[in-house]
Protein backbone atom coordinates (compact mmCIF):
# COMPACT_ATOMS: atom_id res chain seq x y z
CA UNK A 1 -142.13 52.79 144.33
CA UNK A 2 -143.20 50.36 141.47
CA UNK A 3 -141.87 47.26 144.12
CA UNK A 4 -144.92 48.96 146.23
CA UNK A 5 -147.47 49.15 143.66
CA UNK A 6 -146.28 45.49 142.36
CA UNK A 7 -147.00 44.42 146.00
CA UNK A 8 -150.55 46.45 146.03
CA UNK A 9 -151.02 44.55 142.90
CA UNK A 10 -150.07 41.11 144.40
CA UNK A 11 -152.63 42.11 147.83
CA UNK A 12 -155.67 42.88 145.33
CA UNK A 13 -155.35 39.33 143.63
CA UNK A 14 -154.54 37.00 146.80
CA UNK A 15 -156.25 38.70 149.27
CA UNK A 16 -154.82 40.72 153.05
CA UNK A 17 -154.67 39.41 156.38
CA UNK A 18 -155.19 42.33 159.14
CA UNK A 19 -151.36 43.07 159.09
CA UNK A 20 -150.92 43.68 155.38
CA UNK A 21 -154.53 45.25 155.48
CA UNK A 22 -153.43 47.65 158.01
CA UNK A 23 -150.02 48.26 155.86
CA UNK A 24 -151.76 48.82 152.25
CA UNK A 25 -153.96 51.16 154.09
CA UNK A 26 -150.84 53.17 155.58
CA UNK A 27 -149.59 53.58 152.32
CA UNK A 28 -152.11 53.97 149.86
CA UNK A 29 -152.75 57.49 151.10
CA UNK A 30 -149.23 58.01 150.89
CA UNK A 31 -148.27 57.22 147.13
CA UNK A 32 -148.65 60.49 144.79
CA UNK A 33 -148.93 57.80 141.97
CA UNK A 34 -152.71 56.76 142.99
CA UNK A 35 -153.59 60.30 143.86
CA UNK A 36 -155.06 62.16 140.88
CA UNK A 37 -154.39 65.14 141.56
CA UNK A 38 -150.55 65.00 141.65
CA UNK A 39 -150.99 61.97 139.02
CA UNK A 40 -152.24 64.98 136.95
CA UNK A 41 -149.88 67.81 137.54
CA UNK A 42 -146.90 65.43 136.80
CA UNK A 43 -148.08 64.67 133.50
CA UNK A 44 -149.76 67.96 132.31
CA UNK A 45 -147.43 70.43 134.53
CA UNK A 46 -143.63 69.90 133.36
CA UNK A 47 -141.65 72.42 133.78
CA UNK A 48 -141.83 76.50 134.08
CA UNK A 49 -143.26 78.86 136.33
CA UNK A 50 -146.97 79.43 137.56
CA UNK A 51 -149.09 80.15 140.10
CA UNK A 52 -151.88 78.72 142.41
CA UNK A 53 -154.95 80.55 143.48
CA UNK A 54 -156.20 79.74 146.62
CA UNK A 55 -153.76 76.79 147.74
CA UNK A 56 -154.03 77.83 151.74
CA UNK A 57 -153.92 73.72 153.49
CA UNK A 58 -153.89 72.20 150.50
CA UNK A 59 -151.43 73.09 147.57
CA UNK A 60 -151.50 70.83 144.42
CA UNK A 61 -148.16 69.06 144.31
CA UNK A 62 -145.52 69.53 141.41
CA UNK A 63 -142.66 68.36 140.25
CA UNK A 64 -139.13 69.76 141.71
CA UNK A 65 -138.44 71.45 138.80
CA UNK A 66 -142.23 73.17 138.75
CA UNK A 67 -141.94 76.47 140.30
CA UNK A 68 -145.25 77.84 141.91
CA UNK A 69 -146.15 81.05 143.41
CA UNK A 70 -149.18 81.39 146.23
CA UNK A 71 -152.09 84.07 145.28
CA UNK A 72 -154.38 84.48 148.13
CA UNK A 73 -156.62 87.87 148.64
CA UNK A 74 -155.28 87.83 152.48
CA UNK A 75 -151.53 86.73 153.99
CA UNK A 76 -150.59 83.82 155.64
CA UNK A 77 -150.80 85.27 158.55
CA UNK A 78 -154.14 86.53 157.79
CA UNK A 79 -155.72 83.30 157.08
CA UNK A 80 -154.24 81.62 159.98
CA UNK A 81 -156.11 83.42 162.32
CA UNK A 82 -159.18 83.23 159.99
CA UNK A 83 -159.07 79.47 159.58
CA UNK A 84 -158.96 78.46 163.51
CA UNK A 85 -160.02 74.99 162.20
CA UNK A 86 -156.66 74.60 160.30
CA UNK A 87 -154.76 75.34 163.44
CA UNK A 88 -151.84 72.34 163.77
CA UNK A 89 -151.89 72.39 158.98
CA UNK A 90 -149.27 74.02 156.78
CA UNK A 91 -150.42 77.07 155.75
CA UNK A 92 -148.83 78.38 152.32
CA UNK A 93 -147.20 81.45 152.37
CA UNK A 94 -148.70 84.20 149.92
CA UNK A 95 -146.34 85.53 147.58
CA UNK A 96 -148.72 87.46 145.84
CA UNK A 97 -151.45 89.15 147.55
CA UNK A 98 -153.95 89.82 144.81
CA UNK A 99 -157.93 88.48 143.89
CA UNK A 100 -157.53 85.71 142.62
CA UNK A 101 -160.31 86.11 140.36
CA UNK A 102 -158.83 89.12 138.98
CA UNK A 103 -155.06 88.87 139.30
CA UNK A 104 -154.23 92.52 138.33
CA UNK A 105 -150.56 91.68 139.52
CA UNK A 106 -149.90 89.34 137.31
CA UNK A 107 -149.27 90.05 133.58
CA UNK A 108 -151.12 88.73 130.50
CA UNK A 109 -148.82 86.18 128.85
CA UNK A 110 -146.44 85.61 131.58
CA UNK A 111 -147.00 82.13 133.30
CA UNK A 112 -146.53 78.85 131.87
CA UNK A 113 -149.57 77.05 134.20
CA UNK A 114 -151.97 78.36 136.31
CA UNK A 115 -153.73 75.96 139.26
CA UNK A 116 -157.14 76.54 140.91
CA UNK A 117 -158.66 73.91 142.98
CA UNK A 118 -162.05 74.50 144.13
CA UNK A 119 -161.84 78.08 143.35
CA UNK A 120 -164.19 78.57 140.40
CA UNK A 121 -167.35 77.53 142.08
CA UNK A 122 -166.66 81.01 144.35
CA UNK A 123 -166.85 83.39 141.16
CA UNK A 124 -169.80 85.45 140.62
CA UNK A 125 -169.05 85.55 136.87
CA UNK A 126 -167.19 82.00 135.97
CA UNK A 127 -167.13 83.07 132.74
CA UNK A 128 -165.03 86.38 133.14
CA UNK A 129 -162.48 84.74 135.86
CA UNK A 130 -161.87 81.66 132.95
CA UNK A 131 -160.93 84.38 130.64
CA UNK A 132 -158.64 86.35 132.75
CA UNK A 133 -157.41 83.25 133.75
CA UNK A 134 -156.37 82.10 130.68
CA UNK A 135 -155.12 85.76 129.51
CA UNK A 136 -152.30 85.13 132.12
CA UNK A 137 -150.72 81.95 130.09
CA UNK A 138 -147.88 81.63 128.10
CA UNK A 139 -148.63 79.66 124.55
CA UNK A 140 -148.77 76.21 125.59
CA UNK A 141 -149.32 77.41 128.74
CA UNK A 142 -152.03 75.80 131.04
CA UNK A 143 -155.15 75.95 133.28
CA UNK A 144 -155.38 72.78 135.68
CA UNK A 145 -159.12 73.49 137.67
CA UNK A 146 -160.55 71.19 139.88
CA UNK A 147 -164.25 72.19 141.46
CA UNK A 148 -166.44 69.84 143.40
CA UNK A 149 -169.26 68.13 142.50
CA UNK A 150 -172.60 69.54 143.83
CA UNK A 151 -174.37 66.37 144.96
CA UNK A 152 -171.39 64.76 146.98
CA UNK A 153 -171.22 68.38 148.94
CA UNK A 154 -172.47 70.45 150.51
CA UNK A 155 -173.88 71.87 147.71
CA UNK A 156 -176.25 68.87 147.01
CA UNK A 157 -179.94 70.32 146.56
CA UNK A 158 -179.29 72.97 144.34
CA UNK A 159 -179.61 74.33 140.89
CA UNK A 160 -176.76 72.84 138.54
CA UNK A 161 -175.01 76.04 137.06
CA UNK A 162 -176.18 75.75 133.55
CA UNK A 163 -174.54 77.79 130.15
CA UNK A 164 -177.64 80.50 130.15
CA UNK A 165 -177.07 80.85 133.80
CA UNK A 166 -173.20 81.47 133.04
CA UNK A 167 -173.17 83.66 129.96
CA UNK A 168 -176.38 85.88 131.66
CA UNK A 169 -173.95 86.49 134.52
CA UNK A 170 -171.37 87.18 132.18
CA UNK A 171 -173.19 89.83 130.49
CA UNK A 172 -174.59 91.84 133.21
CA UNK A 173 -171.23 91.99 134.47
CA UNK A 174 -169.47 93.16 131.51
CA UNK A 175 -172.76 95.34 131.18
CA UNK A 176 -171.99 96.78 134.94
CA UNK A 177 -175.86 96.55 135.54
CA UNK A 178 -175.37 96.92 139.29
CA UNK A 179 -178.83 96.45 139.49
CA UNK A 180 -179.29 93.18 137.55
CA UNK A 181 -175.86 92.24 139.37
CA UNK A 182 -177.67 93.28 142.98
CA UNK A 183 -180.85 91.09 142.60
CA UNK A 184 -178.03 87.70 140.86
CA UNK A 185 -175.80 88.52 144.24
CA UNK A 186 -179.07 87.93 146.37
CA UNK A 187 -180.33 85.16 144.88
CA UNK A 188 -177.44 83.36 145.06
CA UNK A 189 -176.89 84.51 148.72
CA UNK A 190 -180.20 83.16 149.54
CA UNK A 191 -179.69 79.84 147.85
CA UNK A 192 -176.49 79.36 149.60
CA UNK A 193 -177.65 80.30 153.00
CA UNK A 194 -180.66 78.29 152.65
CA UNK A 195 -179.39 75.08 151.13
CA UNK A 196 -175.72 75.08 151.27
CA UNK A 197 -175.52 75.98 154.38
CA UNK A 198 -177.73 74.12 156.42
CA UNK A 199 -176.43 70.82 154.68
CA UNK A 200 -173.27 72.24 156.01
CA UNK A 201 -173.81 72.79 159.74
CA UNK A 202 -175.75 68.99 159.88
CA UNK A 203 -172.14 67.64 157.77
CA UNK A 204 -170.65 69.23 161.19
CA UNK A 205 -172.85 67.40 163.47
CA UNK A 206 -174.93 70.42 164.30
CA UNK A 207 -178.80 70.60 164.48
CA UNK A 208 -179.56 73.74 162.30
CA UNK A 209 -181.23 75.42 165.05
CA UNK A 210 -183.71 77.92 164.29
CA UNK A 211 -182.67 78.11 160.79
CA UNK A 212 -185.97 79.36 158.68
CA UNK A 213 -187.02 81.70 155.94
CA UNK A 214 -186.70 84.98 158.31
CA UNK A 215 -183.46 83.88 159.42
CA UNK A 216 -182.31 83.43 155.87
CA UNK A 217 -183.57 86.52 154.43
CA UNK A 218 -181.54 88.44 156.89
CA UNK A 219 -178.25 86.53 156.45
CA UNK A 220 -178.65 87.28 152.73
CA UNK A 221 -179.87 91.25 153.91
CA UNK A 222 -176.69 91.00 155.94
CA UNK A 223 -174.50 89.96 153.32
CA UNK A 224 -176.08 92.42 150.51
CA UNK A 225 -175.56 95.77 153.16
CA UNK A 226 -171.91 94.94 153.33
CA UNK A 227 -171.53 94.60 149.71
CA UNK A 228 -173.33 97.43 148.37
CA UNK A 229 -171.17 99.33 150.71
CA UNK A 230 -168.03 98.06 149.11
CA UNK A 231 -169.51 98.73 145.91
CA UNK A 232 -170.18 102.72 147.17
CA UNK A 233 -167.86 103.69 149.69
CA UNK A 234 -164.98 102.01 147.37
CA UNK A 235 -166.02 103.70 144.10
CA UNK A 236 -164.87 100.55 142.57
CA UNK A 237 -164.52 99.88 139.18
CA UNK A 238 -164.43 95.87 139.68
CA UNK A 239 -167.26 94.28 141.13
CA UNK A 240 -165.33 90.81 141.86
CA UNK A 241 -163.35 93.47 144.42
CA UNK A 242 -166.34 94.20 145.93
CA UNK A 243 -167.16 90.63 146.78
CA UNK A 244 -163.76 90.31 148.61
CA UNK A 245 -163.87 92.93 150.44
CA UNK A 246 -167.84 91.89 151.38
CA UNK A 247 -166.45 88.73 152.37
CA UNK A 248 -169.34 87.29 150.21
CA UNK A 249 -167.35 84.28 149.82
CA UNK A 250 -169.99 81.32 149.05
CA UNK A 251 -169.95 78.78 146.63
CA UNK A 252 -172.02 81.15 143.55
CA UNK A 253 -172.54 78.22 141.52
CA UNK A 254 -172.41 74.53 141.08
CA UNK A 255 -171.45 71.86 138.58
CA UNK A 256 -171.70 68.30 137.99
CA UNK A 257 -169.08 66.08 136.05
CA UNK A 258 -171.11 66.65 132.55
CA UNK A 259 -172.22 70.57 133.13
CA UNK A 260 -168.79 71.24 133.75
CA UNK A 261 -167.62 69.32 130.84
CA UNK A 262 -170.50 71.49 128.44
CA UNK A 263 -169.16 74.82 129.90
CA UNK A 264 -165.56 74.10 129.16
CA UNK A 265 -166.15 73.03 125.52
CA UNK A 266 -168.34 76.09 125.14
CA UNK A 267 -165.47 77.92 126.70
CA UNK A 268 -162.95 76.77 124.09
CA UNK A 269 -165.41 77.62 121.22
CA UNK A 270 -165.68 81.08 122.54
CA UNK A 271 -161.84 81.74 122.22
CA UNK A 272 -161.72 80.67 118.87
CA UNK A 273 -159.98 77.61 120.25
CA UNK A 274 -157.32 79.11 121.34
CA UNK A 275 -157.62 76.60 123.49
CA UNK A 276 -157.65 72.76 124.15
CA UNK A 277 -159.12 70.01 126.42
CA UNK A 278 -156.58 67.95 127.83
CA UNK A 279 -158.30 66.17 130.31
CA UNK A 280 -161.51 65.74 132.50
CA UNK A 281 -161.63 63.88 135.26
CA UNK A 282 -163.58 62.45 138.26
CA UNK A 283 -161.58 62.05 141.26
CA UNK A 284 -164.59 61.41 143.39
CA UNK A 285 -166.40 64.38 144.75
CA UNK A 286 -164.90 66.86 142.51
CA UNK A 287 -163.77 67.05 138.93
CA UNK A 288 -160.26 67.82 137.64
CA UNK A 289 -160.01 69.54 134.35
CA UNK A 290 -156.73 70.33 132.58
CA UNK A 291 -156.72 73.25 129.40
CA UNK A 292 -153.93 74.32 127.53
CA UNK A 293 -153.15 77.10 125.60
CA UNK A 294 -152.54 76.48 121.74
């Protein structure tokens, strides 16, 4: 390995012909040492036993002694027919089937890390799912999030989540003012559908055909009859239930490298800090924090 990088070293000063070009390329994707990510969870996640939310394709890689357990709302099975696109990809295997956002199978106090990559950003109430989040650790224990930076996504256009924007949705949830809840739910809806989305279907190659304000406003009517259903038919208790079994699964809010940065210090005040700031970190279009337990 450190022969490699020595040799990477050696290209960078003395220049590549099209052969050892071609060869750095090959393995530069192929190192976990210049991937931040794993870079990350080998320094910050040690040893123990945790659990990922949301790994599906793409399951943050740990040391052999790290043990992780798979959290997805559906099964493997499930999301392989969902996700046609990822037809050909390792799937992970769900161990425990459970919202992720609200992990009522998994104990307070009873996991030593707890990894979410590009799962925050799909919470109604960011605030609430960082708490329970955190509830679930071990002392010492920790929280390793990653979530992508708005303007180099899909997202790019849009509001930056701010703190009044989090703590409002924060308290009309812990309020249960399902109507205050109702009109947040469609204006996010309507942002997403109306920004996120058409940046996405043009990312895809796509010309959004026929995409206007009507045909908006009844994606987001669409979307709102389902989960006021939920809500009803359900009797439910939990709100963030009702958004899974809505399927109102959008990106609810975005960040940027320094209003993620404000919300996670605010976070750590708000505990008392009970918690601490390891690390933040660009890693291009997203931003990998790491929190631990104290």
């Amino acid at each position: 390995m450190y022969r490699i990088i020595k040799l990477f070293n050696t290209y960078k000063i003395y220049g590549f012909n099209a052969t050892s070009r071609r060869i750095f390329n090959f393995f530069k994707n192929k190192i976990p040492i210049l991937d931040a990510r794993r870079r990350l969870s080998f320094k910050y996640l040690t040893h123990g036993t945790g659990i990922e939310v949301g790994g599906l394709h793409n399951p943050l890689s740990v040391r052999d002694n790290v043990k992780v357990s798979y959290v997805d709302y559906e099964t493997k099975e499930r999301n392989q027919s969902r996700f046609l696109e990822l037809a050909g990809k390792r799937i992970v295997h769900t161990d425990i089937v459970d919202n992720g956002l609200v992990l009522s199978k998994v104990p307070d106090g009873s996991i030593d890390f707890l990894v979410a990559n590009h799962v925050l950003e799909h919470s109604p109430n960011i605030h609430q799912t960082m708490l329970i989040w955190a509830s679930k650790l071990k002392e010492n224990g920790t929280l390793f999030i990653t979530v992508p930076v708005a303007d180099q996504c899909f997202d790019r256009g849009r509001p930056i989540t701010d703190l009044e924007h989090i703590y409002n949705d924060f308290e009309i949830h812990m309020n249960n003012d399902k109507n205050s809840i109702l009109k947040a739910t469609r204006d996010h809806l309507y942002e997403w559908f109306s920004i996120s989305h058409v940046n996405s279907v043009r990312e895809n190659g796509c010309a959004p055909l026929n995409i206007d304000q009507k045909w908006n406003a009844s994606q987001v009517d669409m979307c709102m009859n389902k989960f006021e259903k939920a809500i009803h038919e359900k009797n439910l208790q939990n709100i963030a239930d009702a958004y899974t079994l809505s399927n109102t699964d959008i990106h609810f809010h975005t960040f940027s490298k320094n209003s993620f940065s404000t919300y996670l210090k605010s976070f750590v005040q708000y505990t008392n800090k009970k918690y601490k700031i390891m690390e933040i970190a660009g890693n291009g279009a997203e931003i990998i924090s790491v929190i631990q337990r104290i």
